[in-house]
N, C-alpha and C. Protein backbone atom coordinates (compact mmCIF):
# COMPACT_ATOMS: atom_id res chain seq x y z
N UNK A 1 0.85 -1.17 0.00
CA UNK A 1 0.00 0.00 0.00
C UNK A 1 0.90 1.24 0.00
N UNK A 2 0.52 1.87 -0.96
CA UNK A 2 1.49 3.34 -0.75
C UNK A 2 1.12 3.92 0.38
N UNK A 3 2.39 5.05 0.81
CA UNK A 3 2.06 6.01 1.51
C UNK A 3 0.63 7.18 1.74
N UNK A 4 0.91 7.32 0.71
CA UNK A 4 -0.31 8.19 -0.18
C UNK A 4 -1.83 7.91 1.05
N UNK A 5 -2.08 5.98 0.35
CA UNK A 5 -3.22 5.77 0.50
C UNK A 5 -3.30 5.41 1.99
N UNK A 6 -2.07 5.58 2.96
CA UNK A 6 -2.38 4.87 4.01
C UNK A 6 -3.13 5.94 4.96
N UNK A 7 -3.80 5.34 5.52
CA UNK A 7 -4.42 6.50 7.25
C UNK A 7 -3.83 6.29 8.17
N UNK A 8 -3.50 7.05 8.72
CA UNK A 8 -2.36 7.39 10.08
C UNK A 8 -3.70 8.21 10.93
N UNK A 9 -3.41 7.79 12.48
CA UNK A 9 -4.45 8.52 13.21
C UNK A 9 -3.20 9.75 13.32
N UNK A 10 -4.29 11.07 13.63
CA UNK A 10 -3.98 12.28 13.73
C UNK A 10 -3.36 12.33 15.14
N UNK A 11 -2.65 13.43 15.03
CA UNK A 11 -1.52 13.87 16.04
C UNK A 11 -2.82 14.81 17.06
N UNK A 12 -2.73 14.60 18.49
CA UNK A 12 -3.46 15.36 20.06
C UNK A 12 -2.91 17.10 19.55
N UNK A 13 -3.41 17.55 20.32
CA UNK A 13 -2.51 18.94 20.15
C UNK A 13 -1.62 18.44 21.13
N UNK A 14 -1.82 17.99 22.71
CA UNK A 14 -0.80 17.79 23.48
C UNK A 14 0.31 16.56 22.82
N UNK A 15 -0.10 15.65 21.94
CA UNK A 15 0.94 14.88 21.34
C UNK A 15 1.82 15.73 20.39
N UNK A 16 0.87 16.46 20.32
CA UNK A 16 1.90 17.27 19.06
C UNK A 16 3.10 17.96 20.35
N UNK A 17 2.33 19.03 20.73
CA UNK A 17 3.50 19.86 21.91
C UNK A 17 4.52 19.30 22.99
N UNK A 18 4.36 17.94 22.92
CA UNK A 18 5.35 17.26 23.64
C UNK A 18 6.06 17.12 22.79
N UNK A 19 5.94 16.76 21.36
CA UNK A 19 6.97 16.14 20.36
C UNK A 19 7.67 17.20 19.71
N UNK A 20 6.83 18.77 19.87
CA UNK A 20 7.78 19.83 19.40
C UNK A 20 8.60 20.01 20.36
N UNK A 21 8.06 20.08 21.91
CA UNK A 21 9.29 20.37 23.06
C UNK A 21 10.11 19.64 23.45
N UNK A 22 9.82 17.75 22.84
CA UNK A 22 10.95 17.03 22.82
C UNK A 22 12.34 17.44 21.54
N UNK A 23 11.64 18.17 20.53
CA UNK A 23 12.30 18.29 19.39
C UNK A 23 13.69 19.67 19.98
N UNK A 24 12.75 20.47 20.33
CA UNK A 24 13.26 21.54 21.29
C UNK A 24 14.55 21.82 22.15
N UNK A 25 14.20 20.77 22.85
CA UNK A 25 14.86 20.18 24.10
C UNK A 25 15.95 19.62 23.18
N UNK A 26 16.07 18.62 22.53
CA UNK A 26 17.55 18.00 21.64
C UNK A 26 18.21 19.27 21.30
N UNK A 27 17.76 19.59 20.65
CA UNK A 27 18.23 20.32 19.46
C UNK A 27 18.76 21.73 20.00
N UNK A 28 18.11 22.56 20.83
CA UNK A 28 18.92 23.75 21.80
C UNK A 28 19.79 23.31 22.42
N UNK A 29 19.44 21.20 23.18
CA UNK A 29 20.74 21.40 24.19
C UNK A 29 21.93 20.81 23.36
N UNK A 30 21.38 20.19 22.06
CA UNK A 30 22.88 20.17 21.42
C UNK A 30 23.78 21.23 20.80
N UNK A 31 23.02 22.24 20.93
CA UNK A 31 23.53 23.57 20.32
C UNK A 31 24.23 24.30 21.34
N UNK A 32 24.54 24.22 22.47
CA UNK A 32 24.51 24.17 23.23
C UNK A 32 25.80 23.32 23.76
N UNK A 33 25.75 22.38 23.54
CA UNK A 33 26.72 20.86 23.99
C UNK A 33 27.89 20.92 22.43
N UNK A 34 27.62 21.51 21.47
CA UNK A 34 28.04 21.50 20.34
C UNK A 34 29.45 22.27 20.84
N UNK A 35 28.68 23.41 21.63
CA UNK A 35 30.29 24.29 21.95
C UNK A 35 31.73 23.94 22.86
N UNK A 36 31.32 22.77 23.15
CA UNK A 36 32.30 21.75 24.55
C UNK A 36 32.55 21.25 23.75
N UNK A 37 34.17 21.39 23.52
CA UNK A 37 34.94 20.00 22.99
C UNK A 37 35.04 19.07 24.30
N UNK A 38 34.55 17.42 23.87
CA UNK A 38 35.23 16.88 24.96
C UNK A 38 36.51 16.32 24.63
N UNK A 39 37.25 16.44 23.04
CA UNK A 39 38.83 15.74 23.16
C UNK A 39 38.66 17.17 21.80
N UNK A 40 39.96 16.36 21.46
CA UNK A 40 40.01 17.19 19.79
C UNK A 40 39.33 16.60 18.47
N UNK A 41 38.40 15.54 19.09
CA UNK A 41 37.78 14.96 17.66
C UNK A 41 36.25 14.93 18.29
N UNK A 42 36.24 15.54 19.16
CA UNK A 42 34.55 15.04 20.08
C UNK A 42 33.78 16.51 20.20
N UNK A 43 32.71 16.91 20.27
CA UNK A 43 31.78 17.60 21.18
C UNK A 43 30.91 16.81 21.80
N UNK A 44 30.53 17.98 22.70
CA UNK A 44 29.45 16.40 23.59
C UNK A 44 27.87 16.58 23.04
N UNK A 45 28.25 18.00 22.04
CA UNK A 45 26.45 17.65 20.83
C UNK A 45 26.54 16.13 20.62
N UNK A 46 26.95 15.85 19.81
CA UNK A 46 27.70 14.50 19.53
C UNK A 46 27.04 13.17 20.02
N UNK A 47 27.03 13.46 20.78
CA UNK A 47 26.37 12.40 22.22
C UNK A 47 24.52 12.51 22.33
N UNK A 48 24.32 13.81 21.70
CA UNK A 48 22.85 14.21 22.43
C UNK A 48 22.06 14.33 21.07
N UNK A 49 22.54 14.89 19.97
CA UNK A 49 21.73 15.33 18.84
C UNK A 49 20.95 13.64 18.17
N UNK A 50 21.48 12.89 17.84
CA UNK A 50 21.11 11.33 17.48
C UNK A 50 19.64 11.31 18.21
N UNK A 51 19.11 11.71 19.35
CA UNK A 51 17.95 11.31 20.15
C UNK A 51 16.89 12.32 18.70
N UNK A 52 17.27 13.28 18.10
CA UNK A 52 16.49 13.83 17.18
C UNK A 52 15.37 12.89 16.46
N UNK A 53 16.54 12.02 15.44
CA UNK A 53 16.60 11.05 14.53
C UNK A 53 15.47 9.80 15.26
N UNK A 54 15.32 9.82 16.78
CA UNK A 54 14.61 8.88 17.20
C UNK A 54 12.97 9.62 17.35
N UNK A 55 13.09 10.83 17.78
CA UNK A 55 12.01 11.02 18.07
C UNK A 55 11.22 11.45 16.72
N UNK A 56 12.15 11.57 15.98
CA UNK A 56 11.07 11.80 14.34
C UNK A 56 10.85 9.78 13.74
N UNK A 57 11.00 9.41 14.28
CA UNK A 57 11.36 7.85 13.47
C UNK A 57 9.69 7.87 14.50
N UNK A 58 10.13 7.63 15.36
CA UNK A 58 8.39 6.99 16.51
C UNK A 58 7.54 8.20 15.86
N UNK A 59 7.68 9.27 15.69
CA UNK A 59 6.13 9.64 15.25
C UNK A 59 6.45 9.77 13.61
N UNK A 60 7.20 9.24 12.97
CA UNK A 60 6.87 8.69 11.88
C UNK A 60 6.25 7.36 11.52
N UNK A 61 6.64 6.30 12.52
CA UNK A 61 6.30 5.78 12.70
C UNK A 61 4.36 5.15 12.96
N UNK A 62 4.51 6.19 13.88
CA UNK A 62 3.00 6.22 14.26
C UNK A 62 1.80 7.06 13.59
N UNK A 63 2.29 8.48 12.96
CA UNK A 63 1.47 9.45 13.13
C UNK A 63 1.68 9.53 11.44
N UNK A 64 2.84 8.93 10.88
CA UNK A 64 2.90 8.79 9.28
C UNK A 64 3.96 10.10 8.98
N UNK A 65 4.31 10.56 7.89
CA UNK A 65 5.58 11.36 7.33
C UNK A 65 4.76 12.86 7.45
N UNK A 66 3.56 12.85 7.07
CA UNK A 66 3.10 14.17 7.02
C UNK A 66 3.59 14.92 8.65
N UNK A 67 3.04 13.78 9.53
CA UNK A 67 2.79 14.25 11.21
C UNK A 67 4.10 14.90 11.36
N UNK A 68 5.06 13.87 10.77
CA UNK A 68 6.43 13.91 11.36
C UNK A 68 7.22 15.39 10.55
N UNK A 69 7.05 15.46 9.85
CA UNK A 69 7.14 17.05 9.05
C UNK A 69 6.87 17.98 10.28
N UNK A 70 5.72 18.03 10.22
CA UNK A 70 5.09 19.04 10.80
C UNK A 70 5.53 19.37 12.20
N UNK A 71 6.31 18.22 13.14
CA UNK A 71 6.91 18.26 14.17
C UNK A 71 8.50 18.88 13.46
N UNK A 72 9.26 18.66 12.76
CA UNK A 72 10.46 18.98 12.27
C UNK A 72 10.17 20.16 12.22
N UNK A 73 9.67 20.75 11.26
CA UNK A 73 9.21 22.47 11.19
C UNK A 73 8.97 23.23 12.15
N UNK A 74 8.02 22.94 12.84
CA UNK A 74 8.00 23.31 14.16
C UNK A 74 8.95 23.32 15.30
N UNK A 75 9.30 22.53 15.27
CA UNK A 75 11.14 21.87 15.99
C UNK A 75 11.84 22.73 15.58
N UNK A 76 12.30 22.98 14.07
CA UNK A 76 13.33 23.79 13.72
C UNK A 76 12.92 25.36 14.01
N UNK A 77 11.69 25.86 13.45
CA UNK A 77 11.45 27.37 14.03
C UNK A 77 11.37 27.63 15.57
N UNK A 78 11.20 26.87 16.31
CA UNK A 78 11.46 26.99 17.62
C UNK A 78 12.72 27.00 18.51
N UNK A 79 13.44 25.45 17.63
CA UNK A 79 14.77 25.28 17.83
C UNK A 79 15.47 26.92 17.53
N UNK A 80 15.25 27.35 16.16
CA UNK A 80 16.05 28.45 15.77
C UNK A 80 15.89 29.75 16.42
N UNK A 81 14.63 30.41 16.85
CA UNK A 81 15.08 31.23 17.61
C UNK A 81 15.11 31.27 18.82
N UNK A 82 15.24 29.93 20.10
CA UNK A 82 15.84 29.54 21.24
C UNK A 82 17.57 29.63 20.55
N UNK A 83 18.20 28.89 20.13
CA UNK A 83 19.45 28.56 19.58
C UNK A 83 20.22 29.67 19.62
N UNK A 84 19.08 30.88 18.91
CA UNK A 84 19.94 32.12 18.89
C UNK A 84 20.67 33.12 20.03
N UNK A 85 20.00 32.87 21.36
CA UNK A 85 20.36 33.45 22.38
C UNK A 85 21.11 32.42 23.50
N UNK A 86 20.84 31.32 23.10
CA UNK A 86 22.16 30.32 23.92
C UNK A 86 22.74 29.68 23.15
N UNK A 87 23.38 30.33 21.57
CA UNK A 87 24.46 29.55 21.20
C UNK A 87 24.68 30.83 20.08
N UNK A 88 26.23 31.18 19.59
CA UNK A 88 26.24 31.96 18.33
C UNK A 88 25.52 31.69 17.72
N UNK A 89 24.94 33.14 17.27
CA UNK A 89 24.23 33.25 15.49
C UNK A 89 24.56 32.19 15.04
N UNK A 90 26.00 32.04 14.43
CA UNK A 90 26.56 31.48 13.33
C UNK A 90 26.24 29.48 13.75
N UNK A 91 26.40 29.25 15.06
CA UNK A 91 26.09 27.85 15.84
C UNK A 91 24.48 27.59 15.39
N UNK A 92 23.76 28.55 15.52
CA UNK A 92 22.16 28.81 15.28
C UNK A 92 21.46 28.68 14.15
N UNK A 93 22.42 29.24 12.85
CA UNK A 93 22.17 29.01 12.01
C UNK A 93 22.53 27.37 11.19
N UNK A 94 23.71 27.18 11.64
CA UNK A 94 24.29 25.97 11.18
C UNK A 94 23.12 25.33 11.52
N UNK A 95 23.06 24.81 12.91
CA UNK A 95 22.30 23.97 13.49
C UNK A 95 20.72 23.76 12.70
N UNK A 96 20.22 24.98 12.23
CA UNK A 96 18.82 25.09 11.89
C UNK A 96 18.91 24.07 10.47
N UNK A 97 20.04 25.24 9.59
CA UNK A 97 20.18 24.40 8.39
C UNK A 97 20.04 22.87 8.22
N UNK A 98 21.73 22.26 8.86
CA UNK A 98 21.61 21.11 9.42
C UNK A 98 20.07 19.83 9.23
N UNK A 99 19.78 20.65 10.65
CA UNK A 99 18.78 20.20 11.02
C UNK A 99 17.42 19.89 10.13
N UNK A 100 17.19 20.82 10.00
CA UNK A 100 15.89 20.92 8.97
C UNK A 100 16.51 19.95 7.10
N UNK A 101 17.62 19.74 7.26
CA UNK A 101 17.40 18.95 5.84
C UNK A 101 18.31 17.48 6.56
N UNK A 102 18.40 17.35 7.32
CA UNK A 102 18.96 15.67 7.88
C UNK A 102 16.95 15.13 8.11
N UNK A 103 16.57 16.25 9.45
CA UNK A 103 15.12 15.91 9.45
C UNK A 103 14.29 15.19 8.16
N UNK A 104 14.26 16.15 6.63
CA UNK A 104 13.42 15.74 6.11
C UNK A 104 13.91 14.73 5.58
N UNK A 105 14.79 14.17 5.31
CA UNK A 105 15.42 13.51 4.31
C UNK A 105 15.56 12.24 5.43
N UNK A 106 15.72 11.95 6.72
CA UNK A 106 14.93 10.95 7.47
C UNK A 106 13.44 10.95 7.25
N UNK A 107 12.79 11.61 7.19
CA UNK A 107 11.78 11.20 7.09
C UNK A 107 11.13 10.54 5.99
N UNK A 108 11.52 11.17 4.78
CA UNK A 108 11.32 10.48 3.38
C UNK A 108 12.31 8.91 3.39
N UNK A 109 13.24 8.94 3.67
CA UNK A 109 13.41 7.84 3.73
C UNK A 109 13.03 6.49 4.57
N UNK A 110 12.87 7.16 5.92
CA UNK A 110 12.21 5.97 6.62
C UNK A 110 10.61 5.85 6.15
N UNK A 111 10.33 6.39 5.50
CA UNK A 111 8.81 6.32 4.82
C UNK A 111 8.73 5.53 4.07
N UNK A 112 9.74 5.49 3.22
CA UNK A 112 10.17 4.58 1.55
C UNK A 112 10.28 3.35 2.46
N UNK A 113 11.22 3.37 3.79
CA UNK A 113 11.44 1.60 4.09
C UNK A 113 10.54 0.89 5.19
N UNK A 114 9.51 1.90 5.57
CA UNK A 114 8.14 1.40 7.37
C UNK A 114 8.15 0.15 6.47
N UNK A 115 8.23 -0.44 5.83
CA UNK A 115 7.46 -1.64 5.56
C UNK A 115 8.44 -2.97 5.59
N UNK A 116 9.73 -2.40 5.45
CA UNK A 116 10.65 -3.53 5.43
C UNK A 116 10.96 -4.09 6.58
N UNK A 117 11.78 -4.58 7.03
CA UNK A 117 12.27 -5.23 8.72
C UNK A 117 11.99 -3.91 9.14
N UNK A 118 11.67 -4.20 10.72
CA UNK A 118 11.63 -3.11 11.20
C UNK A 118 12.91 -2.54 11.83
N UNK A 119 13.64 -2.76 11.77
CA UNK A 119 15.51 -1.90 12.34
C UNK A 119 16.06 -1.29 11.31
N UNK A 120 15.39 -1.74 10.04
CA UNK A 120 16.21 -1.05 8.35
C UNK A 120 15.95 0.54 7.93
N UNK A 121 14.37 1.05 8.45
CA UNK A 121 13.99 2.20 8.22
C UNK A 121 14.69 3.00 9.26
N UNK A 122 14.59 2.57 10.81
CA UNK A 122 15.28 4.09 11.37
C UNK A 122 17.11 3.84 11.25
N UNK A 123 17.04 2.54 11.19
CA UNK A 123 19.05 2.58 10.87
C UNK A 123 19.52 3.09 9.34
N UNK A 124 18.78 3.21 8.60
CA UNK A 124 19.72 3.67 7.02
C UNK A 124 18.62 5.22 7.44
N UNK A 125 18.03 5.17 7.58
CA UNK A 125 17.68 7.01 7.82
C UNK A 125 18.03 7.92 8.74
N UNK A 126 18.36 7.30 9.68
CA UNK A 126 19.39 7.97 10.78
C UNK A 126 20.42 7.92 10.41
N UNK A 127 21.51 6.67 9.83
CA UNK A 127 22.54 7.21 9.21
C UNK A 127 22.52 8.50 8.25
N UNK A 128 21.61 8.46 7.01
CA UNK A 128 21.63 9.48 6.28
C UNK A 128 21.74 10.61 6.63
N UNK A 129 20.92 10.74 8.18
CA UNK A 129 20.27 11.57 8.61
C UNK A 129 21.73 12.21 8.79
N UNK A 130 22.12 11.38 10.03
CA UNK A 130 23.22 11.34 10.70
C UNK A 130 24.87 12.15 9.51
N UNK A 131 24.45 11.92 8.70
CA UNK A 131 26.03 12.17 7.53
C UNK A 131 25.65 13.37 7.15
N UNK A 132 24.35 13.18 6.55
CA UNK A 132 23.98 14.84 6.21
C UNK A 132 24.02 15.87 7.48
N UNK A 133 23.29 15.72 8.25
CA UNK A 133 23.44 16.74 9.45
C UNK A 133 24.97 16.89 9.67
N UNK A 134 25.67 16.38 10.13
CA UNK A 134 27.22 16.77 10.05
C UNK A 134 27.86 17.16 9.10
N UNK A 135 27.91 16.74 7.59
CA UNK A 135 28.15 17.61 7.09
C UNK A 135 27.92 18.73 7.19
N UNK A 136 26.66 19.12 6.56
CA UNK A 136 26.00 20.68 6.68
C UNK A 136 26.47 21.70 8.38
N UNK A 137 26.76 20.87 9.09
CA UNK A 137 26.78 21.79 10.15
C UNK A 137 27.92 22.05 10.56
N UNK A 138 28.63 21.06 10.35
CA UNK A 138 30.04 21.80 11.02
C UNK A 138 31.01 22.29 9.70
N UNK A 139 30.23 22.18 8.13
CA UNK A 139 30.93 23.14 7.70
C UNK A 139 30.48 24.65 7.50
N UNK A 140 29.26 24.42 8.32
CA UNK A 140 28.89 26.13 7.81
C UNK A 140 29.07 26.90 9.41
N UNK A 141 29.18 26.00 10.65
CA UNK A 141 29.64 26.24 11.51
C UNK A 141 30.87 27.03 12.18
N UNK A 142 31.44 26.29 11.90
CA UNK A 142 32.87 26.15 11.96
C UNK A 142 33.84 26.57 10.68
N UNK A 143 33.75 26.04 9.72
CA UNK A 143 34.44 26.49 8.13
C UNK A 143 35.41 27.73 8.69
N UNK A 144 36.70 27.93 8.61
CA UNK A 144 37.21 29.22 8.29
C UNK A 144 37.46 29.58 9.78
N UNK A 145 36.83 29.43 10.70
CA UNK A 145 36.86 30.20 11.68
C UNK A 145 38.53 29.14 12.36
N UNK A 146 39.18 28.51 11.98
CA UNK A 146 40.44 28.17 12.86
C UNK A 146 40.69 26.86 14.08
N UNK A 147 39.32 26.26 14.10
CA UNK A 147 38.55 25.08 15.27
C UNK A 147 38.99 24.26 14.36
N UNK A 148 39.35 23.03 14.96
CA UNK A 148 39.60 22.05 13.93
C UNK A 148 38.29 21.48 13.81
N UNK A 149 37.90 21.75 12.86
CA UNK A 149 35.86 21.52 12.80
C UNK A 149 36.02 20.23 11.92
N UNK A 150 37.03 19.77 10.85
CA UNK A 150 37.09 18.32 10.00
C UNK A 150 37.53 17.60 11.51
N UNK A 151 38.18 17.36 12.45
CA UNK A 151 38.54 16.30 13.30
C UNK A 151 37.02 16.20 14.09
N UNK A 152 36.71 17.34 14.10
CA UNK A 152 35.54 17.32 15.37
C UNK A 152 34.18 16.95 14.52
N UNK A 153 34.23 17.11 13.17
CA UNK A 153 33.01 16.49 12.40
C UNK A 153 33.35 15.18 11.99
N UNK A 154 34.58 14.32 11.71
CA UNK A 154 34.79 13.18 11.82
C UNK A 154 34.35 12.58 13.13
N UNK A 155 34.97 13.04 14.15
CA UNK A 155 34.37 12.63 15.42
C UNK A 155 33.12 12.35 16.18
N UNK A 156 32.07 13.60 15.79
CA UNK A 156 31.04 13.58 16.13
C UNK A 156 30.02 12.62 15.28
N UNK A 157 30.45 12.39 13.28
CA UNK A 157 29.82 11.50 12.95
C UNK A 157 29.93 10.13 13.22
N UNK A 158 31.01 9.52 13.98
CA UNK A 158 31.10 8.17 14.39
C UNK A 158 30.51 7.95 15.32
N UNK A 159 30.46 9.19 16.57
CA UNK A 159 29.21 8.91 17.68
C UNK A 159 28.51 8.85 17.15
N UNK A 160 27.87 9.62 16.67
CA UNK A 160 26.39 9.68 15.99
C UNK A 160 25.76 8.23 15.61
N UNK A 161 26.88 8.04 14.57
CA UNK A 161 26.09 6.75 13.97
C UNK A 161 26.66 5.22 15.11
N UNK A 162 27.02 5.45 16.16
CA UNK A 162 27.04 4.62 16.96
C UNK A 162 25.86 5.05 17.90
N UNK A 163 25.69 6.31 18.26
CA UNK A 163 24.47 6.26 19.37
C UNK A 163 23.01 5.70 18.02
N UNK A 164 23.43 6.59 17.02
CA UNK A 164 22.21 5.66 15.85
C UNK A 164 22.01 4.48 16.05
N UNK A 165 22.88 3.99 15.90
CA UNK A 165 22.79 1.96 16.34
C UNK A 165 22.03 1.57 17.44
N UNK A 166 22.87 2.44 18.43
CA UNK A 166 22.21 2.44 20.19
C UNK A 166 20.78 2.48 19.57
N UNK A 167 20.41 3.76 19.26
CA UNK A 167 18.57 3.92 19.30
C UNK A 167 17.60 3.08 18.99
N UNK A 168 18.33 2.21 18.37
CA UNK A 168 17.50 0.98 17.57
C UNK A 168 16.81 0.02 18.79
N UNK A 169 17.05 -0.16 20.20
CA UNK A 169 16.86 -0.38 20.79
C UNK A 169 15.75 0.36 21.74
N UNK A 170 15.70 1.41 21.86
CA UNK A 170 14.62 2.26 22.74
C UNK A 170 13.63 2.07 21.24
N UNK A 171 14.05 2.36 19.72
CA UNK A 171 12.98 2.28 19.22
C UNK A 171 12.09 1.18 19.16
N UNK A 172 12.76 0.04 19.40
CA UNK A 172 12.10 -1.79 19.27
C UNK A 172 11.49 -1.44 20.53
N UNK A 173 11.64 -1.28 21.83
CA UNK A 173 11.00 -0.85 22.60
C UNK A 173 10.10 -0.20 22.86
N UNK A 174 9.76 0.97 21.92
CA UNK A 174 8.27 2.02 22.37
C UNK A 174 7.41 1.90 20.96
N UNK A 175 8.29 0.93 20.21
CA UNK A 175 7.32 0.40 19.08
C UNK A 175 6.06 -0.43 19.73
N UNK A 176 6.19 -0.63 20.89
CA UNK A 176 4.73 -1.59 21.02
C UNK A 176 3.33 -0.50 20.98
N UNK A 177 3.70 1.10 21.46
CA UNK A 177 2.83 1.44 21.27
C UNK A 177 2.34 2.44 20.23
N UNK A 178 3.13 1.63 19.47
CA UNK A 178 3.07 2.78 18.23
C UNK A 178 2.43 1.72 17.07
N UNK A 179 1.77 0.50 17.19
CA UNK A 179 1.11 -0.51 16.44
C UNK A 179 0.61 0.12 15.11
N UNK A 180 0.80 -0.34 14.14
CA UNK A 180 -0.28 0.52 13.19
C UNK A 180 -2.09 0.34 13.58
N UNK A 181 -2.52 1.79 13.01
CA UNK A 181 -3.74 1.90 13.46
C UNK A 181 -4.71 0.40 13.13
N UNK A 182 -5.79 0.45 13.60
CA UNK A 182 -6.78 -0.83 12.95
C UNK A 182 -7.39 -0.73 11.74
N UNK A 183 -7.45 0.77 11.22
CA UNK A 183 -8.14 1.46 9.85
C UNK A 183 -6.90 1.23 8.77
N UNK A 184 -6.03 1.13 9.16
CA UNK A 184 -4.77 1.17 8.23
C UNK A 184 -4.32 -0.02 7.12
């Protein structure tokens, strides 16, 4: 069944506002955590941003690609002007960029694979997620400014796609209540 034709039950307003202030919550405190080196190849964003990639996978999961959009967007305009007053402009902007095209591009992809095993859609879309977001961010971040931003974006993408791996586990886990609907 395509995407298209499937029915997804609709997002609460309070389901929605938890999932923008979970989106929120990542994404300022990795902006945030982005500015701590913990070695010369690490930040401790690094460690925290990956929980993104999970919480768009479960309400993609559940609520379908449209829902999960609509939490990203919201996530990112919120994320972006929180970001701006506890992290540089320039951290704020990266981050938004970043963010907003790793987001969609998980989401289209774990859309293309809900149907295959279930560990294949959020692990190859969180990776994606995961490569694109680092790219985009720590070169528009960092670029030029003198930080060794290639050691620390090598660095941070190997956490990444190791806490990615990790997530696969909390997601097999809160998949029980994310069943597809009975109309579906």
């Amino acid at each position: 069944m395509s995407t298209a034709a499937r029915r997804f039950p609709a997002m609460s307003r309070t389901q929605f506002g938890i999932a923008v202030l979970c989106m929120l919550l990542v994404v300022v405190g990795s902006n945030i955590l982005v500015q701590v080196p913990l070695n010369d190849w690490l930040t401790w964003g690094g460690l925290s941003y990956p929980v993104a990639f999970l919480v768009t996978d479960l309400l993609n999961r559940r609520f379908g690609p449209a829902a999960a959009r609509r939490v990203a967007w919201c996530g990112f305009a919120a994320a972006l002007i929180v970001s701006v007053w506890v992290a540089s402009p320039r951290i704020a902007l990266a981050s938004g960029l970043a963010y907003i095209c790793a987001q969609l591009a998980d989401i289209q992809v774990f859309d293309r694979m809900r149907d295959q095993r279930w560990w294949r859609a959020p692990l190859v879309s969180g990776t994606l997620g995961a490569m694109l977001d680092t790219a985009v961010f720590f070169s528009v971040a960092f670029a030029a400014t003198g930080a060794p931003w290639v050691t620390w974006m090598l660095g941070d993408l190997a956490v990444k796609l190791a806490v990615n791996v990790s997530m696969l586990a909390p997601f097999r886990a809160l998949m029980w209540n994310l069943a597809k609907p009975a109309n579906a």
